[in-house]
Protein backbone atom coordinates (compact mmCIF):
# COMPACT_ATOMS: atom_id res chain seq x y z
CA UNK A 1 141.59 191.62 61.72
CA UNK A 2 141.14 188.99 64.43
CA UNK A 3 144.75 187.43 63.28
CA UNK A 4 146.24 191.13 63.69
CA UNK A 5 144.46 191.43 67.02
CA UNK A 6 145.77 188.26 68.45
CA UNK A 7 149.32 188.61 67.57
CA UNK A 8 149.48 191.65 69.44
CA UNK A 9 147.90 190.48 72.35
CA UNK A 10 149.90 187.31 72.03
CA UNK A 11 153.49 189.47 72.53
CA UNK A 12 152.15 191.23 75.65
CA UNK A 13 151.07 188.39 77.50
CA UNK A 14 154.50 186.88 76.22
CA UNK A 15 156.66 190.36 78.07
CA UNK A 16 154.37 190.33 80.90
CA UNK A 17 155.48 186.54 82.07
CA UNK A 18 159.02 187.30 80.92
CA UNK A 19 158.91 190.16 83.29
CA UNK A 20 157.51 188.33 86.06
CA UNK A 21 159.25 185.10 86.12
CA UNK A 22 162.74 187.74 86.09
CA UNK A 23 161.37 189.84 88.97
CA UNK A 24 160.82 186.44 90.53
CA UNK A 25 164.26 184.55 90.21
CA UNK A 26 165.44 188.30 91.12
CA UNK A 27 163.81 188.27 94.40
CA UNK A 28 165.28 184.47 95.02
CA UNK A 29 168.49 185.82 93.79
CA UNK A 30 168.48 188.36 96.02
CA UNK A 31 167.23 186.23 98.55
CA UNK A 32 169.38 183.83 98.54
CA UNK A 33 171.85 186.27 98.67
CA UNK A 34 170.96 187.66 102.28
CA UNK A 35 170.79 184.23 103.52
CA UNK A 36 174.14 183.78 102.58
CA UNK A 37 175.32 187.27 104.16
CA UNK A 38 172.90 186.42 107.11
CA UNK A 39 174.65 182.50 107.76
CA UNK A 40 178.22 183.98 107.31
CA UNK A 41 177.38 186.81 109.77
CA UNK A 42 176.08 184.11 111.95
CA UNK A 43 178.96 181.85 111.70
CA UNK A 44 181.15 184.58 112.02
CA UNK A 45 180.33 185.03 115.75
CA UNK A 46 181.65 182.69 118.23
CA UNK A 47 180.25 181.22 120.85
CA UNK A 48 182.05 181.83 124.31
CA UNK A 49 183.93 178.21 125.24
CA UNK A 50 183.94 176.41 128.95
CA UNK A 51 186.83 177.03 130.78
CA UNK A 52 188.57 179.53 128.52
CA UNK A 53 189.28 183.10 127.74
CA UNK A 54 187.61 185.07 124.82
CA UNK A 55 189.74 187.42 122.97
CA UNK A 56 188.34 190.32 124.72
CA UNK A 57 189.15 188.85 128.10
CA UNK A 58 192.61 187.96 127.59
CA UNK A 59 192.97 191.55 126.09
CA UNK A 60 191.06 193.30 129.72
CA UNK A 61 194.15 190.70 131.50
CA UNK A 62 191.66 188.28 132.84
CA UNK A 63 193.79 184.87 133.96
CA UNK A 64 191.84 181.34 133.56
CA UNK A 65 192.07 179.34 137.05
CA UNK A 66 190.68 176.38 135.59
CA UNK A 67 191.28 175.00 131.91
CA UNK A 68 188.55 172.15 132.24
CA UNK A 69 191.67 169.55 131.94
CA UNK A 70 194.05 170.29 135.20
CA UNK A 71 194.20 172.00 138.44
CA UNK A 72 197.50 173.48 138.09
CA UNK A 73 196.74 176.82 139.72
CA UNK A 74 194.99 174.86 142.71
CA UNK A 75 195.98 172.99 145.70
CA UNK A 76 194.82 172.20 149.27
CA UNK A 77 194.99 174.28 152.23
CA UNK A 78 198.62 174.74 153.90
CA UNK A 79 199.47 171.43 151.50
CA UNK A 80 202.08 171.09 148.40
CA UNK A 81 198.97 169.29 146.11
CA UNK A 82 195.53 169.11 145.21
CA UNK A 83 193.77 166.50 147.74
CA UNK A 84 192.52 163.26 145.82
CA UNK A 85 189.01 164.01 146.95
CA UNK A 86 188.71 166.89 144.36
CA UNK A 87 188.76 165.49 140.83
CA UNK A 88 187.96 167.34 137.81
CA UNK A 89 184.70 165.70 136.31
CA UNK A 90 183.33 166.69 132.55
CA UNK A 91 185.12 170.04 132.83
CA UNK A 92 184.35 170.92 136.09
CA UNK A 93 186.49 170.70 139.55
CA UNK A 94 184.45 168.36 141.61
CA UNK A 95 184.36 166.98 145.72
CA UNK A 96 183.50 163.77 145.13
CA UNK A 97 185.35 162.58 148.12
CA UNK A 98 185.93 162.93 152.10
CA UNK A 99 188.58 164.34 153.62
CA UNK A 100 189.71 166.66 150.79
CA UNK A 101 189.87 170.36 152.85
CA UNK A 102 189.48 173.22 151.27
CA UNK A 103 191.66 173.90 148.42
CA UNK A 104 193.08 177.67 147.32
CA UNK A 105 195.09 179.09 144.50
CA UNK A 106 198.80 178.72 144.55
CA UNK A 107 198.56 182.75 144.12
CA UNK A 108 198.15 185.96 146.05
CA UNK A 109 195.38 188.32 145.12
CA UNK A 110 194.49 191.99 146.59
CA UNK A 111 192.31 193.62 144.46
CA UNK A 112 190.47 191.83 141.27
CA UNK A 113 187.63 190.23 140.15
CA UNK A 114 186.73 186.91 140.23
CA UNK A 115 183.95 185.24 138.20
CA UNK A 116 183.04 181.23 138.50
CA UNK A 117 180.07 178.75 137.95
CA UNK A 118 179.29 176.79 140.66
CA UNK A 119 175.82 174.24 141.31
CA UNK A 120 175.61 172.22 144.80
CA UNK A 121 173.91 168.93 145.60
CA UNK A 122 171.25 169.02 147.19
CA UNK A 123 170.96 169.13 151.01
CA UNK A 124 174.73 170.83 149.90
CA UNK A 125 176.77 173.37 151.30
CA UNK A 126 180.27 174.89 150.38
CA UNK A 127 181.72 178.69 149.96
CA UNK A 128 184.16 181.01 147.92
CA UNK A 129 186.54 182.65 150.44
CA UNK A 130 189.01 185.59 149.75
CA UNK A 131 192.03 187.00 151.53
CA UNK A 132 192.71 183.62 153.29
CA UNK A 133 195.94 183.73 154.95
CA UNK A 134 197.95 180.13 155.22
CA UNK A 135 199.81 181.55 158.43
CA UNK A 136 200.52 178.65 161.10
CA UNK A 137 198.08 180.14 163.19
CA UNK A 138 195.25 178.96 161.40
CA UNK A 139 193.83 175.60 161.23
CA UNK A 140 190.85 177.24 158.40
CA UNK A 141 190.33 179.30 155.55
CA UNK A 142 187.50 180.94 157.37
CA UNK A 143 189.53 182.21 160.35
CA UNK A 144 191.03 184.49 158.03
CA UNK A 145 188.65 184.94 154.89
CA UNK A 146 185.09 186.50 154.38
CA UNK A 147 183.26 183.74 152.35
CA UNK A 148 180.46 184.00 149.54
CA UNK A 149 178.19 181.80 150.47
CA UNK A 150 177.11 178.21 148.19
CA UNK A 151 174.56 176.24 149.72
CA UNK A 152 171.37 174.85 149.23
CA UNK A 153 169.09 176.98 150.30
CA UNK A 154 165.84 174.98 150.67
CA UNK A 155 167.21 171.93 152.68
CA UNK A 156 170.38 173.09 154.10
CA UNK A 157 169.32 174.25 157.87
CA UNK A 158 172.38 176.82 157.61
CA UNK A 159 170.08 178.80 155.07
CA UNK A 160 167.43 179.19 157.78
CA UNK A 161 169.85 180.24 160.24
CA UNK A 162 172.03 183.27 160.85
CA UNK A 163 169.86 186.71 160.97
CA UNK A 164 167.46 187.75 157.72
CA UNK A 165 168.85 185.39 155.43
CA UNK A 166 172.67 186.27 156.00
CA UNK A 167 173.33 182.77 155.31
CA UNK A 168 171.98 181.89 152.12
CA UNK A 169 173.65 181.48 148.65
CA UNK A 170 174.98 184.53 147.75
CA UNK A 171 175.17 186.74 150.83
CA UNK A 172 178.18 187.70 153.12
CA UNK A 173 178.15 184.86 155.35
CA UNK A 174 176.61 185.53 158.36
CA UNK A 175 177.03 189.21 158.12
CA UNK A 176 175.63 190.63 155.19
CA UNK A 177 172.09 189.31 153.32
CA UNK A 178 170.97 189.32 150.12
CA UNK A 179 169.64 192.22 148.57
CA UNK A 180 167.72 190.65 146.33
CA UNK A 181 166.95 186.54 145.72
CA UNK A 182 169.20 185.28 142.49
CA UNK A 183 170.16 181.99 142.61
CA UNK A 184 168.96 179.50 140.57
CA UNK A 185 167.19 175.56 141.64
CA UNK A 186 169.66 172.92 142.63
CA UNK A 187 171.61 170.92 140.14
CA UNK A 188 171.51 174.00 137.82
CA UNK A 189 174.96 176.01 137.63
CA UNK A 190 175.08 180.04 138.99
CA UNK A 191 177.87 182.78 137.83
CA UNK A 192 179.09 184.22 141.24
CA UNK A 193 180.92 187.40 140.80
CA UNK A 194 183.39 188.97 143.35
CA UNK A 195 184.42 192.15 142.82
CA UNK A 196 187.09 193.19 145.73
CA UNK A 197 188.65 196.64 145.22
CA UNK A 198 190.46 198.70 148.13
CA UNK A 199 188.69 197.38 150.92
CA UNK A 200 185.25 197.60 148.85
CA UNK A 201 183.42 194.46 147.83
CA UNK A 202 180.84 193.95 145.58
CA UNK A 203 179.27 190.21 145.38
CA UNK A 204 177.41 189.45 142.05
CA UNK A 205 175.04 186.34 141.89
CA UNK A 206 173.55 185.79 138.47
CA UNK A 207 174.61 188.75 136.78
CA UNK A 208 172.77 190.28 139.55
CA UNK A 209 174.54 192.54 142.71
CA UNK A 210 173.07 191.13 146.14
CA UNK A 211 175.80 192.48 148.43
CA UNK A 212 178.21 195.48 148.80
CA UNK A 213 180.11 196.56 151.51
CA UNK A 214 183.56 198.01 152.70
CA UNK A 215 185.67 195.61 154.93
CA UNK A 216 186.63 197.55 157.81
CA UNK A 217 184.33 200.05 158.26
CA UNK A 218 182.39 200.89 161.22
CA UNK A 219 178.96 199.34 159.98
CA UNK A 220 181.68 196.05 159.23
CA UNK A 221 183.68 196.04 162.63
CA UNK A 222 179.08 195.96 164.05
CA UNK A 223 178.64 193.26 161.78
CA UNK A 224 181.26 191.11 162.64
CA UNK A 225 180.74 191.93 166.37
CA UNK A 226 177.46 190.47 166.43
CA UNK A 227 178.95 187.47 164.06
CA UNK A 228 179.55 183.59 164.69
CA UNK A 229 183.50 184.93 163.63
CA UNK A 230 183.41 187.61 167.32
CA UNK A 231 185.86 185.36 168.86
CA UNK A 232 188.06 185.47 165.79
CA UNK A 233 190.62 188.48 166.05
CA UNK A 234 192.10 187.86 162.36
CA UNK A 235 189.24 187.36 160.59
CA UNK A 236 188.98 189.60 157.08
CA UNK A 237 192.01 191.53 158.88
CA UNK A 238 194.31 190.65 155.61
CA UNK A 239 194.36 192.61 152.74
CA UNK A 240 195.47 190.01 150.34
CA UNK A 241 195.95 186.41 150.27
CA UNK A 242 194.45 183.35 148.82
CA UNK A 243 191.29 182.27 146.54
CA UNK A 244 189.65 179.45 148.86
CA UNK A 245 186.89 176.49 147.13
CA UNK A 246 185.60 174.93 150.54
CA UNK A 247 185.11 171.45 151.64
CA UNK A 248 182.15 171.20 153.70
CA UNK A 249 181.45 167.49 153.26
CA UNK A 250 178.82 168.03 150.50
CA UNK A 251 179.42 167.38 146.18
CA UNK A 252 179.55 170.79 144.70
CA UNK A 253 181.09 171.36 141.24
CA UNK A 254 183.34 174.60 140.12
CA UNK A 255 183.82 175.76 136.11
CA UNK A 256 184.96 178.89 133.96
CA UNK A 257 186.85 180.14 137.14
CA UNK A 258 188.75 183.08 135.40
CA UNK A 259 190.28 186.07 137.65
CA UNK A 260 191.37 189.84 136.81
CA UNK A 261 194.11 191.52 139.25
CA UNK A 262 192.55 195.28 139.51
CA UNK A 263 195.43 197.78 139.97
């Protein structure tokens, strides 16, 4: 009786740990099976490049200013070539020199949308200008073009300037203010946006909207009225024209530049 009890108890025990250790490699099985799924899914998405177009954006019509390599679409103000003082540097367009100027794009735009990464030394002050007109008249981009401001906004004295903070990084310059603070310490890079569309401009700083207005209009015509650029009759007056990166003496470095022409 004790032999015919043991046997017995002997095959249970037996199916019960066969039963287990399958559930268990089962469970690995399966999860090594989602891991799998889970790194191919992973590896399957791509990380967006520097200086270059996704897919998607070549699909929307977006047109890369800057390949990280050359400045082919670039070139200095009212000159045939890029001034030595702006080199490209790991990726980015760079003033590293004196005596550069500003330098635009060798094309036109009206309405589009412009999106760039910029960071400024410190102390540093540049700008992004739009609309600038190279007419023979003008000397500067910023007789012609309103500007986006870059600067340093803790050690720059221009930041402190101007009227409720209408010339720090990010705002109209010396018009419009900031809506709201965005931009990031010193030495780190920001996304500036620029949306210009029929007259209307929106200005994006760190995926964030800090200025709108409509060039033009009566609260504009105020603005620029009451503006360092009073006793400058063609200022934002053109409807199209250039892409301006401004020298103002300081280092300030430019990357992913990439534009879309709105119709």
């Amino acid at each position: 009786m004790n032999r015919f009890r043991f046997f017995p108890a002997l095959f249970v025990a037996a199916c019960f740990t066969f039963s287990c250790t399958s559930k268990s490699e089962s469970a690995a099985a399966d999860a090594g099976t989602g891991n799998a799924l889970g790194n191919a899914n992973t590896a399957g998405v791509a990380e967006s490049s520097e200086n270059a177009l996704s897919q998607q954006e070549q699909q929307e019509g977006w047109v890369l200013l800057f390949d990280g390599e050359n400045m082919e679409h670039w070139r200095g103000f009212k000159k045939e070539e890029v001034p030595d003082a702006w080199q490209v540097e790991d990726g980015a367009i760079v003033l590293s020199g004196e005596g550069g100027g500003d330098i635009v794009t060798r094309n036109e735009y009206q309405d589009f949308e412009l999106v760039l990464d910029w960071k400024i030394s410190e102390g540093g002050n540049s700008g992004i200008f739009f609309n600038v007109s190279e007419d023979p008249r003008f000397d500067y981009t910023w007789q012609t073009g309103p500007e986006m401001q870059i600067i340093d906004d803790e050690k720059h004295p221009d930041a402190k300037q101007g009227k409720d903070g209408n010339r720090q990084a990010g705002s109209n310059y010396d018009l419009h203010p900031l809506s709201t603070a965005a931009v990031k310490p010193v030495g780190e890079y920001n996304t500036s946006r620029l949306v210009v569309n029929d007259g209307h401009v929106e200005q994006y700083l760190n995926g964030t909207k800090v200025v709108e207005y409509t060039l033009w209009s009566p609260e504009w015509e105020n603005l620029v009225k009451g503006s360092k650029f009073a006793s400058m009759p063609d200022y934002g007056r053109y409807k199209s024209g250039r892409i301006a990166l401004q020298d103002h003496g300081d280092k300030v470095w430019f990357k992913n530049i990439k534009i879309r022409p709105l119709e």
